[in-house]
Protein backbone atom coordinates (compact mmCIF):
# COMPACT_ATOMS: atom_id res chain seq x y z
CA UNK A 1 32.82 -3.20 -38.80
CA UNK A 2 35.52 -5.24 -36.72
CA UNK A 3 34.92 -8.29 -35.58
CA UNK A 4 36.50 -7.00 -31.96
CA UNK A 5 33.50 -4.57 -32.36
CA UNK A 6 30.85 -6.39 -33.22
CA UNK A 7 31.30 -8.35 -30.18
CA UNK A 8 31.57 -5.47 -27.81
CA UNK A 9 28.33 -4.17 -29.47
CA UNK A 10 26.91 -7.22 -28.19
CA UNK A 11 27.45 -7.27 -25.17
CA UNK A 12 26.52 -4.06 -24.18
CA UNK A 13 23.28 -4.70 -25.84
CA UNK A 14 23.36 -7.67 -23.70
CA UNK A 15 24.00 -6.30 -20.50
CA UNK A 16 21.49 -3.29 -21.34
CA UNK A 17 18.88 -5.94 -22.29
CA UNK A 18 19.63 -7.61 -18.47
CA UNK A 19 19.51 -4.43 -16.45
CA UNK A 20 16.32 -3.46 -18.49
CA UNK A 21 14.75 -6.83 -17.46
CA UNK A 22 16.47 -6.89 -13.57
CA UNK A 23 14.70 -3.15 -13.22
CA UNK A 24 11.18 -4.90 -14.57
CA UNK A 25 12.01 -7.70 -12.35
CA UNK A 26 12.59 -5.32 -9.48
CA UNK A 27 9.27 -3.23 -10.21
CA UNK A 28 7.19 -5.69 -10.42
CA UNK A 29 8.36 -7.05 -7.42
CA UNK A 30 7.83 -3.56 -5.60
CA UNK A 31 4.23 -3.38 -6.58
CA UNK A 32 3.47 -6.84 -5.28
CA UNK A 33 4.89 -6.27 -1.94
CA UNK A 34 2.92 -2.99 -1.65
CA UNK A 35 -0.52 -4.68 -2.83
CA UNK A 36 0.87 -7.11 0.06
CA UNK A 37 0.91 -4.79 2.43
CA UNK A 38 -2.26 -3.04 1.72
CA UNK A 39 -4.22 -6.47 2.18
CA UNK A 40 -2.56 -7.15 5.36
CA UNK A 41 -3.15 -3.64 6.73
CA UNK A 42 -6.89 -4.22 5.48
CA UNK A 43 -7.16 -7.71 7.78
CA UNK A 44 -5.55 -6.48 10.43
CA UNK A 45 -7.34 -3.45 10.48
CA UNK A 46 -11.23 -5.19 10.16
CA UNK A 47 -9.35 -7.82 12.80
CA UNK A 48 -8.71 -5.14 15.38
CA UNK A 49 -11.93 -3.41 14.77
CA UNK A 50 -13.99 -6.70 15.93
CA UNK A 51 -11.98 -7.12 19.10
CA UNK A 52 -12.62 -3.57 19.93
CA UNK A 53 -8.99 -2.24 19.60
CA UNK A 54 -10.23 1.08 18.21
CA UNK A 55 -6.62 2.60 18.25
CA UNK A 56 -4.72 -0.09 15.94
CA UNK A 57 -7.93 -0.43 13.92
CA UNK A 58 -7.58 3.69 13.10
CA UNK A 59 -4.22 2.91 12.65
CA UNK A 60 -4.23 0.30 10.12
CA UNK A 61 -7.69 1.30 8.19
CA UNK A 62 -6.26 5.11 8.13
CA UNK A 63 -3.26 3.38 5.88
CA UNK A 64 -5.68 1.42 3.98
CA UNK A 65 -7.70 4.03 3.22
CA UNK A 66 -5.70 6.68 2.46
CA UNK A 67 -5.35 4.51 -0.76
CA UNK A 68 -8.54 3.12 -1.34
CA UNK A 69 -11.12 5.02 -0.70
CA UNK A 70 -14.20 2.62 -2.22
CA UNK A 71 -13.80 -0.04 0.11
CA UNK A 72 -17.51 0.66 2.26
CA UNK A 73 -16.93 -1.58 4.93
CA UNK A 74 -13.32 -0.52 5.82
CA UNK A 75 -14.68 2.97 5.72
CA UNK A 76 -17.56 2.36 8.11
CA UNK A 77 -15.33 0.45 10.69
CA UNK A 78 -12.91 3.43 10.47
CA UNK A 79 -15.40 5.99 10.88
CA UNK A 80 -16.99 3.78 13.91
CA UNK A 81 -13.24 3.52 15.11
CA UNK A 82 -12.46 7.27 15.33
CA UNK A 83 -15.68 7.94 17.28
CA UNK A 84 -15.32 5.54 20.17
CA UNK A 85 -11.41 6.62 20.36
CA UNK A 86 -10.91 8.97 23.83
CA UNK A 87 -10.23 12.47 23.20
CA UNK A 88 -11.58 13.28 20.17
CA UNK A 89 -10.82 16.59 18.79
CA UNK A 90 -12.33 18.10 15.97
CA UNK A 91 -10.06 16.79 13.11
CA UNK A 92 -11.04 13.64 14.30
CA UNK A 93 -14.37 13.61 14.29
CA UNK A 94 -14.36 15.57 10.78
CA UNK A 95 -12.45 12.43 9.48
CA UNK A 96 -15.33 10.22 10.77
CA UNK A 97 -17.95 12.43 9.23
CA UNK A 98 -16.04 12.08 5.99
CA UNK A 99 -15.70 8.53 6.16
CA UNK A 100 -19.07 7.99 6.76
């Protein structure tokens, strides 16, 4: 092999080695900024549940849960959220029921 070669071999395996690790990079990053979100969405959530503002606490907890569903106490303050919203149709109250 060429010398000329060699050398262009190399840096395409370079450059494929640095967009390999940028896309990692870029992943990774991804993920944590979702976990982020999650958390925040679960405190503001419980947050706007003990000041009584049933309709961002649904909205928040209904995020949070709709990814996980283990977490007892953000289930129980969304279940306790639905019911005291105005209005409640039957979806709504099935959603409690399920929470619960």
């Amino acid at each position: 092999m060429r010398k000329k070669t060699k050398r262009r071999l190399l840096i395409l395996l370079a450059l494929g080695l640095a967009f390999i690790v940028a896309a990692g990079g870029a992943y990774a990053y991804r993920k944590h900024r979702i976990a982020k979100g999650y958390e925040q969405d679960r405190a503001a959530g419980l947050a706007a549940y003990e000041r009584k503002d049933y309709a961002a606490a649904v909205n928040r907890l209904g995020r949070y849960i709709r990814r996980f569903q283990d977490d007892v106490d953000v289930l129980r303050a969304y279940a306790y959220s639905v019911l005291e919203l105005p209005k409640q149709g039957p979806n709504e109250i099935n959603s409690a029921r399920t929470a619960l």
